[in-house]
Protein backbone atom coordinates (compact mmCIF):
# COMPACT_ATOMS: atom_id res chain seq x y z
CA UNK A 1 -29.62 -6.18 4.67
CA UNK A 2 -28.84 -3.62 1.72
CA UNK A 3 -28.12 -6.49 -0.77
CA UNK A 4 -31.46 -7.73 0.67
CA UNK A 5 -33.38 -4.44 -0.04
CA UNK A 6 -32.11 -3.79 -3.11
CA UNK A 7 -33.97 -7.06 -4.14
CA UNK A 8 -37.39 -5.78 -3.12
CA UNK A 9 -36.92 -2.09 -4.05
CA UNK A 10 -39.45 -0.05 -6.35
CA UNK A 11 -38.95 -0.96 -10.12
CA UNK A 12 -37.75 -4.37 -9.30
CA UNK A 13 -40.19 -7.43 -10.55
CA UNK A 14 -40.07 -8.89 -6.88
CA UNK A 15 -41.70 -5.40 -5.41
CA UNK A 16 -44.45 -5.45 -8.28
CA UNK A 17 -45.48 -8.96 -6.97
CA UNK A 18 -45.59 -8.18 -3.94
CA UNK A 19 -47.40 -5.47 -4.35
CA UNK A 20 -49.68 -7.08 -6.13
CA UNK A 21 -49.99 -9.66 -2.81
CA UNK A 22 -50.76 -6.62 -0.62
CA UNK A 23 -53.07 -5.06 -3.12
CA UNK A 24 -55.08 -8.70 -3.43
CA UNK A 25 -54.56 -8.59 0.19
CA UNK A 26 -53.12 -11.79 0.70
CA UNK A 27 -50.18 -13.25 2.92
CA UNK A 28 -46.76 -14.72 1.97
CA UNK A 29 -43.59 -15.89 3.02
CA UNK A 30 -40.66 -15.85 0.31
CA UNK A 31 -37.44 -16.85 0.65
CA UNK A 32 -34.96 -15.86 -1.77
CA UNK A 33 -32.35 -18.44 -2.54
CA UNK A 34 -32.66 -22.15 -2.85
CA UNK A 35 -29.49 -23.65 -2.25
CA UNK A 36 -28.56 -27.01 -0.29
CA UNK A 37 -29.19 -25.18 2.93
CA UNK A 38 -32.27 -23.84 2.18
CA UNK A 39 -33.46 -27.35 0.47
CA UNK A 40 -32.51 -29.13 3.79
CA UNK A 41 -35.62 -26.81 5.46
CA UNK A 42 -38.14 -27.39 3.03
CA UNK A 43 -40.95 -30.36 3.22
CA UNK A 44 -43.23 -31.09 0.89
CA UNK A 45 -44.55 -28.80 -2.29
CA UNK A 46 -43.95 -28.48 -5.63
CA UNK A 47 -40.93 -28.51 -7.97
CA UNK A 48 -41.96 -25.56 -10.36
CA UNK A 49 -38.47 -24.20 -11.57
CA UNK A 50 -40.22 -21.48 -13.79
CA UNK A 51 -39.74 -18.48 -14.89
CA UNK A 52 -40.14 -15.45 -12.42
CA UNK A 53 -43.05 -13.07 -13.15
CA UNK A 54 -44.68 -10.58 -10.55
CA UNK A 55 -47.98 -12.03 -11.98
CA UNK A 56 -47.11 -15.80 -10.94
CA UNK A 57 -45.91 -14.75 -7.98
CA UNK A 58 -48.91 -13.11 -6.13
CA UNK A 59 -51.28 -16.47 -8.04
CA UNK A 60 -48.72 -18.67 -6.10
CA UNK A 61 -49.52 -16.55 -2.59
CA UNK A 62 -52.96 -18.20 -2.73
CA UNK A 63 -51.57 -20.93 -1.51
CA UNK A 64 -50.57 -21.52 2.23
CA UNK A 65 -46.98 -22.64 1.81
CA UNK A 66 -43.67 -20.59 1.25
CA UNK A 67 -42.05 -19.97 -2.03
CA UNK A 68 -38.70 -20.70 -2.81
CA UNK A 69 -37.07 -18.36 -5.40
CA UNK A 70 -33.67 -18.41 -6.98
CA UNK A 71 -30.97 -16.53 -5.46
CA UNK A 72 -30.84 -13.81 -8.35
CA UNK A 73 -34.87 -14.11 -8.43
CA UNK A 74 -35.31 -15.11 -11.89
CA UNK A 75 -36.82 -18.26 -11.34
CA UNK A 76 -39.85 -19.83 -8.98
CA UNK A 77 -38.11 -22.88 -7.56
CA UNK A 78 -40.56 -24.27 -4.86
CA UNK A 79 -44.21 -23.59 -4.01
CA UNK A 80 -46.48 -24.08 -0.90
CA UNK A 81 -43.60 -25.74 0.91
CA UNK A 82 -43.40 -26.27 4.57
CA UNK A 83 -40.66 -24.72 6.37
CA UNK A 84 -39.00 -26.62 9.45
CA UNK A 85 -36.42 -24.37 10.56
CA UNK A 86 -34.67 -25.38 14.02
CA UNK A 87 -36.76 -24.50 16.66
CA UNK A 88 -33.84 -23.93 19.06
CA UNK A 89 -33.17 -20.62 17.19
CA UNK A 90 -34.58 -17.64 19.40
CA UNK A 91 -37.47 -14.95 17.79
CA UNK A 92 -39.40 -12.60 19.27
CA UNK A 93 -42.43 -12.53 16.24
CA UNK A 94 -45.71 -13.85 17.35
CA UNK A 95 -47.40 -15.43 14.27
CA UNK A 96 -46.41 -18.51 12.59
CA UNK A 97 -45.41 -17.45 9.57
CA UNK A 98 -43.32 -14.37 11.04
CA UNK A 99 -41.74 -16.49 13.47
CA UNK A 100 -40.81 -19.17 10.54
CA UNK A 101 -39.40 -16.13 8.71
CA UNK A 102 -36.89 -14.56 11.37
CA UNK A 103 -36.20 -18.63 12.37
CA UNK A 104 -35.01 -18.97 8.89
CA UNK A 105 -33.45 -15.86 8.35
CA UNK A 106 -31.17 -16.45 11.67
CA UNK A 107 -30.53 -20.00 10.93
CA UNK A 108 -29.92 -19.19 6.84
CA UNK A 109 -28.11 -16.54 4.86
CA UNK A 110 -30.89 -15.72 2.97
CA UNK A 111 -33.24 -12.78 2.47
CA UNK A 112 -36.33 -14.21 3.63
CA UNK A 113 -39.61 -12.08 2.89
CA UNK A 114 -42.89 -11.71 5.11
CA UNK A 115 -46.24 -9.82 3.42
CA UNK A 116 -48.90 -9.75 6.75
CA UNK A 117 -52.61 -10.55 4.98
CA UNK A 118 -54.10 -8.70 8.03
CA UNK A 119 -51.40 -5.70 8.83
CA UNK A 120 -50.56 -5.15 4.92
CA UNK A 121 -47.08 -4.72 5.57
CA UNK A 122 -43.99 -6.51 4.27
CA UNK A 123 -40.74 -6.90 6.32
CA UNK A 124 -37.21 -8.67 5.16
CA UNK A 125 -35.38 -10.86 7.30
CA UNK A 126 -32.01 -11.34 7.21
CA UNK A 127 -29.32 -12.75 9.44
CA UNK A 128 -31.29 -11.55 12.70
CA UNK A 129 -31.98 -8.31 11.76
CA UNK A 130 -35.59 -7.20 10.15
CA UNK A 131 -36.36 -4.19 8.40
CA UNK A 132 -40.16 -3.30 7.69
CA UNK A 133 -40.56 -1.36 4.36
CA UNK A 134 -42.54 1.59 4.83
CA UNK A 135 -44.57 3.81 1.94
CA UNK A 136 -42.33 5.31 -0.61
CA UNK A 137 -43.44 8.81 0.11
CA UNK A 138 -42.41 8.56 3.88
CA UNK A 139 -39.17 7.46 2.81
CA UNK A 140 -38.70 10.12 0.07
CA UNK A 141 -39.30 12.56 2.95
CA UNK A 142 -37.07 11.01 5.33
CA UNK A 143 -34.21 11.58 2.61
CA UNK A 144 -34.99 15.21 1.56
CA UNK A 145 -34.70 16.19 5.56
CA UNK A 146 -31.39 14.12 5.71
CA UNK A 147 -30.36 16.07 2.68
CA UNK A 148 -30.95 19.49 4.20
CA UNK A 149 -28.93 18.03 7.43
CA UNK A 150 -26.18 16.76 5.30
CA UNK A 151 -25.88 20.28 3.18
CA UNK A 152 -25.48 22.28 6.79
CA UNK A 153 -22.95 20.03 7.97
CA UNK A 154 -20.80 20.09 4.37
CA UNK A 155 -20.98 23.63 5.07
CA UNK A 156 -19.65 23.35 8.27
CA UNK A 157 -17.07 20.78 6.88
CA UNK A 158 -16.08 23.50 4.39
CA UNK A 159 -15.58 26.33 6.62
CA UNK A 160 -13.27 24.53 9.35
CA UNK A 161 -11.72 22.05 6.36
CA UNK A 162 -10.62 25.88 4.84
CA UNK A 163 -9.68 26.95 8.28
CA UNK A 164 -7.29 24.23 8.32
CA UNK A 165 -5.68 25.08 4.81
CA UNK A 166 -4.81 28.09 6.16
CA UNK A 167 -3.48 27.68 9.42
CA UNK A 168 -1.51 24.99 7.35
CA UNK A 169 0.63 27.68 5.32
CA UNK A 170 0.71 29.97 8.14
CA UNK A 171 2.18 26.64 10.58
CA UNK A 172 0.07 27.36 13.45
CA UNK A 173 -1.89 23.99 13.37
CA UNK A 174 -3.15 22.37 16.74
CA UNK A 175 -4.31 19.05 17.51
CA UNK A 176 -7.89 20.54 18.01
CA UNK A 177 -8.03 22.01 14.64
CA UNK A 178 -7.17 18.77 13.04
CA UNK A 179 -9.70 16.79 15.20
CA UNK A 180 -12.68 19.31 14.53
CA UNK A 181 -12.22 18.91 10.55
CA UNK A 182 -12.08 14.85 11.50
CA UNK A 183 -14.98 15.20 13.69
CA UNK A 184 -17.10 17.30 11.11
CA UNK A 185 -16.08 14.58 7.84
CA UNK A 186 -17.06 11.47 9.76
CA UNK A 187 -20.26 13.09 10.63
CA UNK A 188 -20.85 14.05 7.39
CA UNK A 189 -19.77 10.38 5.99
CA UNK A 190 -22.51 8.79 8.93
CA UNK A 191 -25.21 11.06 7.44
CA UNK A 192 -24.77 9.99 4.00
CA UNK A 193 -24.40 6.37 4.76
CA UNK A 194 -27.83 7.04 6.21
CA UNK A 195 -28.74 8.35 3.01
CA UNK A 196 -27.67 5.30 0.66
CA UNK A 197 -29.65 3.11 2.76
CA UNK A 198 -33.02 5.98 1.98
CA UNK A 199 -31.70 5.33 -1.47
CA UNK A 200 -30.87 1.60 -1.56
CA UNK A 201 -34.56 1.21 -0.09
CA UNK A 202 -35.83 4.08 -2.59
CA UNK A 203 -35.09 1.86 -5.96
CA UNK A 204 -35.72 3.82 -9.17
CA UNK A 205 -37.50 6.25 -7.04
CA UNK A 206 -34.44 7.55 -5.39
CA UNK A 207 -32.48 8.38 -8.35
CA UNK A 208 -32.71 12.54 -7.38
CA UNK A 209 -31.72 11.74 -4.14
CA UNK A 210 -28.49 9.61 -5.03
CA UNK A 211 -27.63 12.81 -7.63
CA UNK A 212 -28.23 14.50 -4.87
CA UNK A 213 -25.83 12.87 -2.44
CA UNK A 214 -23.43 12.51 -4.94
CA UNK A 215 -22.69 16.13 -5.59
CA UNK A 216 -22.71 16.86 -1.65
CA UNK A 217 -20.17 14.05 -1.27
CA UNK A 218 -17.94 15.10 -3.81
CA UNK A 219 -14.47 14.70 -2.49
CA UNK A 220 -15.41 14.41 0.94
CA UNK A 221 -14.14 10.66 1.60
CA UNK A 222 -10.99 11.61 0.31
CA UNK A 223 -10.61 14.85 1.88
CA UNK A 224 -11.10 12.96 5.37
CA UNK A 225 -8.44 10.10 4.92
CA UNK A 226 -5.89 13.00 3.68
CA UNK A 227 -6.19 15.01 6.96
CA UNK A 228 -5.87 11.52 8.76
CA UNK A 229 -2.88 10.78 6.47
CA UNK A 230 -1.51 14.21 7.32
CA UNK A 231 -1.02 13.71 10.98
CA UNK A 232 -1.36 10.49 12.36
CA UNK A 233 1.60 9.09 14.15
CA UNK A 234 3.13 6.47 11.79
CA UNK A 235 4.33 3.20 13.79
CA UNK A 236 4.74 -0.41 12.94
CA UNK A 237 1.23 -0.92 14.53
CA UNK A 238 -0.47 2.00 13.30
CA UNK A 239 -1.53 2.34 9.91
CA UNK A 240 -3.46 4.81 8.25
CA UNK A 241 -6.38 1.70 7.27
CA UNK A 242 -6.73 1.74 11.32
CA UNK A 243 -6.85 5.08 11.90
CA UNK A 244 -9.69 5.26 9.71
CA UNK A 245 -11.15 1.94 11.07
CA UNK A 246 -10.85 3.91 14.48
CA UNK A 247 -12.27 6.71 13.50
CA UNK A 248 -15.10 5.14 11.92
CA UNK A 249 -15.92 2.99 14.91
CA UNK A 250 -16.09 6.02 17.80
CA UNK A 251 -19.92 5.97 18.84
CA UNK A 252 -21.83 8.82 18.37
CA UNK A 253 -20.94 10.26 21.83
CA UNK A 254 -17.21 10.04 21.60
CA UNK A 255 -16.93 11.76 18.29
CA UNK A 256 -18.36 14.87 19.74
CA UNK A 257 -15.43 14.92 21.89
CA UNK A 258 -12.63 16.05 20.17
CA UNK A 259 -10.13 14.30 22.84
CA UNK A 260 -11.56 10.60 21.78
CA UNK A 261 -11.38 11.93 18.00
CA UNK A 262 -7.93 13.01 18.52
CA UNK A 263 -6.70 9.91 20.36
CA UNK A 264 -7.37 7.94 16.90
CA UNK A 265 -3.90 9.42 15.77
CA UNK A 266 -2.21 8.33 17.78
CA UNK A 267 0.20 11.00 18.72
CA UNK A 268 1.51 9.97 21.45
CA UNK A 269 1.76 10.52 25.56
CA UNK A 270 1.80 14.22 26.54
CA UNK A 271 -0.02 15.66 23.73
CA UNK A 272 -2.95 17.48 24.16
CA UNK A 273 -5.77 18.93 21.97
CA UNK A 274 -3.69 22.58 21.96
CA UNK A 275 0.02 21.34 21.04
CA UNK A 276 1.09 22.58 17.88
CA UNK A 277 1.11 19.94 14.73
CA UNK A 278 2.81 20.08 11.40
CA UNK A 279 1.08 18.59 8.17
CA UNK A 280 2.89 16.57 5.76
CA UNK A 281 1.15 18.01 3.00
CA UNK A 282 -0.41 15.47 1.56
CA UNK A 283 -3.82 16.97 1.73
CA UNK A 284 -2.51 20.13 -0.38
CA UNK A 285 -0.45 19.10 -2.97
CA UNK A 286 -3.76 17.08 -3.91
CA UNK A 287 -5.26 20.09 -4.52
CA UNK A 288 -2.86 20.61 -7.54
CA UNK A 289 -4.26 19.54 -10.63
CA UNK A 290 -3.25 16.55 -12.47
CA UNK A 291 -0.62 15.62 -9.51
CA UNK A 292 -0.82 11.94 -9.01
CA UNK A 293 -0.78 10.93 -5.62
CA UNK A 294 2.17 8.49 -5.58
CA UNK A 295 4.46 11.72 -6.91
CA UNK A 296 2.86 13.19 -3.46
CA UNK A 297 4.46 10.88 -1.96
CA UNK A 298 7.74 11.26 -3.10
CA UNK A 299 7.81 14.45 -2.66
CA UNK A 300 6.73 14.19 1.00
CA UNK A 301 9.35 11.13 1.72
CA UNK A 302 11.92 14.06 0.16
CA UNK A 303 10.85 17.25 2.18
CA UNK A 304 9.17 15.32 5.71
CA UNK A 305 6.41 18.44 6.35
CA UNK A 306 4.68 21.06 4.18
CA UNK A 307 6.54 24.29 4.98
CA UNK A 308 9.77 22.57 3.47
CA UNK A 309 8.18 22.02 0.71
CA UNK A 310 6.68 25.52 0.42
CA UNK A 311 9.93 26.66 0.91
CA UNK A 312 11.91 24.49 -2.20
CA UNK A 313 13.12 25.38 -4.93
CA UNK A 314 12.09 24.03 -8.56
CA UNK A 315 15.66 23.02 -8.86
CA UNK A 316 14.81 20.99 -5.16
CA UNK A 317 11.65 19.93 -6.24
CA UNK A 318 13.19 18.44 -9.69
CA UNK A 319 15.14 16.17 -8.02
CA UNK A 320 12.47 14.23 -6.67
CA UNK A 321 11.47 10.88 -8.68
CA UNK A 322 8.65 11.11 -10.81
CA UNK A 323 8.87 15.19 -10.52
CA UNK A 324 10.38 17.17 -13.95
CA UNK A 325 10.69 20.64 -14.17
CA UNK A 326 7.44 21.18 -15.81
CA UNK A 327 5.60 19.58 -12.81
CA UNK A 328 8.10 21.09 -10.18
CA UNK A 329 7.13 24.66 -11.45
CA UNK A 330 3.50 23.31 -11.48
CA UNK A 331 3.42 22.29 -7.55
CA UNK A 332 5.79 25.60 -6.98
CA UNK A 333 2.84 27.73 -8.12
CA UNK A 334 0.11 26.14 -7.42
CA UNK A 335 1.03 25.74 -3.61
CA UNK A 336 1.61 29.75 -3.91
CA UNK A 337 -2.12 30.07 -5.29
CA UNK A 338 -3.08 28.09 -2.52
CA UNK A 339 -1.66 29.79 0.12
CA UNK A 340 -3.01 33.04 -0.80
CA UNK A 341 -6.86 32.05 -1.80
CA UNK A 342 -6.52 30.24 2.22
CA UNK A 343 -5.28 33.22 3.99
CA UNK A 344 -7.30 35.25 1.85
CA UNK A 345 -11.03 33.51 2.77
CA UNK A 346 -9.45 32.99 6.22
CA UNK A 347 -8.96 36.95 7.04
CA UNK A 348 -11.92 38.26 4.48
């Protein structure tokens, strides 16, 4: 449905015909694509294979029939065809041409696009699902409120993701700790998911928005498969892509439960949300400039859990592949600066 709205967003040529259809109010139906399958539905019209232009596109919504439109919507393929999709698949739309449209759009793979000559509204069908598009400046204001959300919860994200650092050095990590700064990323992550479909639907209106977004999301993503990466129970059957698939798939209910969020670790039978956990490190030594991660890994195959590694040498540290002395004294101090800038904001 995003590849499908992206076709029909603001600054596109297919959104300037149509709203030049709404504007003339007229009706159309539109499907984008005109492979074999789509072919096989079609009776009747004309073979116009011609270039695309908004202009030619509301002229051809005089007519009754659909129009057929290349896949990439540079080219007018069919007009005022009949379509006969199979009228075993179910819809729930009333009128004929609405009911042709979410037919099609079930039956087909293809964006298929309704503009209602008496409601002056334009919906896109595809594969079942139908989204109506509704005035830009509703959705521009639906964005800036899920941008205010988003900034409170990054905050929140911040403060317990800072928490963590520091109970990190001082090795008094619990399972709850770990599952709050879970809890708080994916929530964060949902909200601007929400957000790329605002801007997805926004077009060249939403660029503000997607700058926006961007600089709230900085880092986030991979701050939240770190911590995962950190302390999740490594077996043959549990990887850190399914933790994260997990994680990703708890409904909205069960990741306000810190137990369910927890479970996705997999730690193990008798551990609850107050036993005491030990990073890795991973999540720290990425803090360390210019420290790639696969010499993160070596280090943390070497050492097993951060506080051995706080506690090398450089000489220790130097031994590891892919770690010289110039880096070892590099991850030797900057794991010091760490330390103290966490237990500092932690106690101040």
């Amino acid at each position: 449905m995003l590849a499908a709205l992206r076709l029909v967003a603001p600054g596109t040529q297919l959104r300037e015909g149509l709203d030049r259809i709404l504007q003339a109010r007229m009706g159309a139906l539109v499907v984008v694509g005109d492979g074999p399958e789509v072919l096989s539905v079609c009776s009747g019209g004309f073979l116009l294979d011609a270039e695309f232009t908004p202009q030619r596109l509301s002229e051809l919504a005089k007519m009754d029939g659909a129009i057929i439109l290349a896949a990439d919507t540079s080219r007018v393929a069919r007009a005022n065809v009949h379509l006969v999709p199979d009228p075993n698949v179910p819809t729930a739309e009333t009128g004929t041409r609405h009911r042709t449209a979410e037919r099609i759009g079930r039956q087909l793979d293809v964006p298929v696009i309704t503009v209602s000559e008496d409601m002056s509204v334009v919906a896109v069908h595809r594969r079942g699902e139908k989204h109506t598009l509704e005035p830009i400046p509703r959705v521009l204001a639906r964005a800036d409120q899920a941008l205010q959300i988003l900034e409170r919860y990054k905050a929140r994200l911040d403060s317990v993701s800072g928490s963590l650092s520091a109970l990190e050095v001082e090795d008094l990590v619990t399972v709850r700790d770990v599952a709050t700064v879970l809890q708080r990323a994916e929530m964060v992550r949902r909200i601007s998911e929400e957000i790329e479909g605002y801007v997805v639907e926004l077009g060249a209106d939403g660029r503000l928005v997607l700058l926006q977004l961007e600089e709230l999301m900085g880092g986030v993503e991979e701050d939240r498969r770190l911590v995962a990466k950190d302390y999740f129970r490594q077996a043959p059957d549990v990887e850190l892509q399914r933790v994260m698939d997990e994680l990703a798939d708890l409904d909205d209910e069960l990741l306000l439960d810190v137990h369910a969020v927890a479970g996705v670790l997999h730690l193990g039978p008798g551990i609850s949300v107050d036993s005491a956990l030990q990073p890795r490190g991973f999540r720290l030594l990425h803090k360390i400039p210019r420290l790639p991660e696969i010499v993160s890994d070596h280090v943390v195959a070497r050492f097993a859990n951060l506080q051995k590694i706080m506690r090398a040498g450089v000489a220790d540290l130097t031994e590891v592949e892919g770690v010289g002395d110039v880096r070892a004294r590099a991850i030797k101090e900057g794991l010091s600066r760490l330390a103290e800038s966490s237990i500092l904001e932690r106690y101040v």
